[in-house]
N, C-alpha and C. Protein backbone atom coordinates (compact mmCIF):
# COMPACT_ATOMS: atom_id res chain seq x y z
N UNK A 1 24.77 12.53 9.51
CA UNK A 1 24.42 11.44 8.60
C UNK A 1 24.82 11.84 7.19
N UNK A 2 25.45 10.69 6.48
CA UNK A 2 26.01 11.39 4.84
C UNK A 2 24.67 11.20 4.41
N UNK A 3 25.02 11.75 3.19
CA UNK A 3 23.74 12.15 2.14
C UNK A 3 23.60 10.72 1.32
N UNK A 4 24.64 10.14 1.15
CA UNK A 4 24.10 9.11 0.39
C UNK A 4 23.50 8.29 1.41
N UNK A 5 23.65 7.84 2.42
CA UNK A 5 22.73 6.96 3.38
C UNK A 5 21.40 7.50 3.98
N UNK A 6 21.29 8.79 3.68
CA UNK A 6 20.05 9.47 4.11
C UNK A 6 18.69 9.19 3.04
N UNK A 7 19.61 9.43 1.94
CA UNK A 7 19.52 8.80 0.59
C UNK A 7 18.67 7.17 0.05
N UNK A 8 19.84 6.29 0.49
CA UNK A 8 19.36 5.21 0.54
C UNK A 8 18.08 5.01 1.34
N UNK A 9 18.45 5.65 2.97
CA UNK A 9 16.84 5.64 3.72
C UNK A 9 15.46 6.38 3.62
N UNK A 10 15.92 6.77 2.74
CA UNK A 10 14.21 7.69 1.72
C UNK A 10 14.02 7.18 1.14
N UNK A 11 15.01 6.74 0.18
CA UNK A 11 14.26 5.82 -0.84
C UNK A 11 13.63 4.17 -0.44
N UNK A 12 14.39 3.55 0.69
CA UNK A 12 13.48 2.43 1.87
C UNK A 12 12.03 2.73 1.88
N UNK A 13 12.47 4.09 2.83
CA UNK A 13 11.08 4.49 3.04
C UNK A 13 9.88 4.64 2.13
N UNK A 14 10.23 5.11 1.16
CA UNK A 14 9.44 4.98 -0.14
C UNK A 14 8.63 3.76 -0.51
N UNK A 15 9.35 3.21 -0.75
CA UNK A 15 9.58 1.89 -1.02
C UNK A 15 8.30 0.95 -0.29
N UNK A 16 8.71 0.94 1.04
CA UNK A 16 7.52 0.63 1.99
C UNK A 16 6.15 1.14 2.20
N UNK A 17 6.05 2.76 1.83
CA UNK A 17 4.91 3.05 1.65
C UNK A 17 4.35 2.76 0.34
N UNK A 18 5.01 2.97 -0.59
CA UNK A 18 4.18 2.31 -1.80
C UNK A 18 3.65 0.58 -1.47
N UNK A 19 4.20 0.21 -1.11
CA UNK A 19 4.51 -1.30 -0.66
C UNK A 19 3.00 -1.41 0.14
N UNK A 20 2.37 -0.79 1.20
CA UNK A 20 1.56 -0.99 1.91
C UNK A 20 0.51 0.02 1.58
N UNK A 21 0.31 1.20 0.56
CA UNK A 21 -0.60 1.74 -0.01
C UNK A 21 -1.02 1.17 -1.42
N UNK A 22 -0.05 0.12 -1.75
CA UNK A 22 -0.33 -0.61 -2.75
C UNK A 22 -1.53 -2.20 -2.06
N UNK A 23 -0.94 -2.29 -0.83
CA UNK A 23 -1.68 -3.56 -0.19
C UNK A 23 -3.05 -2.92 0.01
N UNK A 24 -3.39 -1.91 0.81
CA UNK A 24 -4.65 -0.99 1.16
C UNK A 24 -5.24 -0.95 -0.16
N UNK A 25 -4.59 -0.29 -1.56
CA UNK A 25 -5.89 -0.10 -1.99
C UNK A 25 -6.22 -1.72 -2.25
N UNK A 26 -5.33 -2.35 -2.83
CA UNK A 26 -6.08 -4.00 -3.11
C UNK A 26 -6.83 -4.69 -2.40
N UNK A 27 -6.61 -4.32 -0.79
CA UNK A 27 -7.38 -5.32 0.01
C UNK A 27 -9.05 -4.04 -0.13
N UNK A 28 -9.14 -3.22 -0.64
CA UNK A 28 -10.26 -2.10 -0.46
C UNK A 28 -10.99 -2.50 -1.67
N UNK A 29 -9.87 -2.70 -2.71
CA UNK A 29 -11.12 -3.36 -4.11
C UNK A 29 -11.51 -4.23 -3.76
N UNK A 30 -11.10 -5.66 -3.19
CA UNK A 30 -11.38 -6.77 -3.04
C UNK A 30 -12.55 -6.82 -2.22
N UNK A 31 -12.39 -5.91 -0.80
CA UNK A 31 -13.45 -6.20 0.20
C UNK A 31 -14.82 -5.01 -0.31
N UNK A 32 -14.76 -4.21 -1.00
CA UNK A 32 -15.75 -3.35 -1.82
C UNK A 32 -16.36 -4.44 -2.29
N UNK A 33 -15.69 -5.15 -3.31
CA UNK A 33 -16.76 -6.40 -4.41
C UNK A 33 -16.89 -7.19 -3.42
N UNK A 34 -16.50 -7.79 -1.96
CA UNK A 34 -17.35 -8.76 -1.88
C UNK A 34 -17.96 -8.14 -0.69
N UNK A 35 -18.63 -7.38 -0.02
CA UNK A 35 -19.24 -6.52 0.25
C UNK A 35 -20.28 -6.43 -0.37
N UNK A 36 -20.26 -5.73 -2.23
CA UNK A 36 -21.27 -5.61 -2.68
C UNK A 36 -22.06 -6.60 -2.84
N UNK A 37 -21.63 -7.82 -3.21
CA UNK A 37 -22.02 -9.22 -3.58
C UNK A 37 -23.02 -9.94 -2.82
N UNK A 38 -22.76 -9.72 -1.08
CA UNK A 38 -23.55 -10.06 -0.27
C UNK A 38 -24.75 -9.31 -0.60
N UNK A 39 -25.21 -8.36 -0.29
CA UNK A 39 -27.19 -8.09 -0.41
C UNK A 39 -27.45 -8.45 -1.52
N UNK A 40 -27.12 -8.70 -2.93
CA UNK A 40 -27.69 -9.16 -4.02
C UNK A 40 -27.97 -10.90 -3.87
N UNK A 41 -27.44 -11.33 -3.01
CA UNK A 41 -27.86 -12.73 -2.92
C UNK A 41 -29.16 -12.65 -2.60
């Protein structure tokens, strides 16, 4: 495999994990606050 296409596919890969550790933490703030929200009613 050349280096520049090995290249390109790390940086994909990257790409996608930021991509879906960026979705995790948001969906984790979101469901934290409304989580908390419920017993204070």
């Amino acid at each position: 495999m050349p280096a520049d296409a090995l290249l390109v596919t790390v940086i994909v890969v990257a790409i996608f994990v930021v991509f879906a550790l960026t979705l995790a933490w948001a969906d984790r703030q979101t469901s934290s606050r409304r989580l908390d929200s419920d017993p204070k009613r």
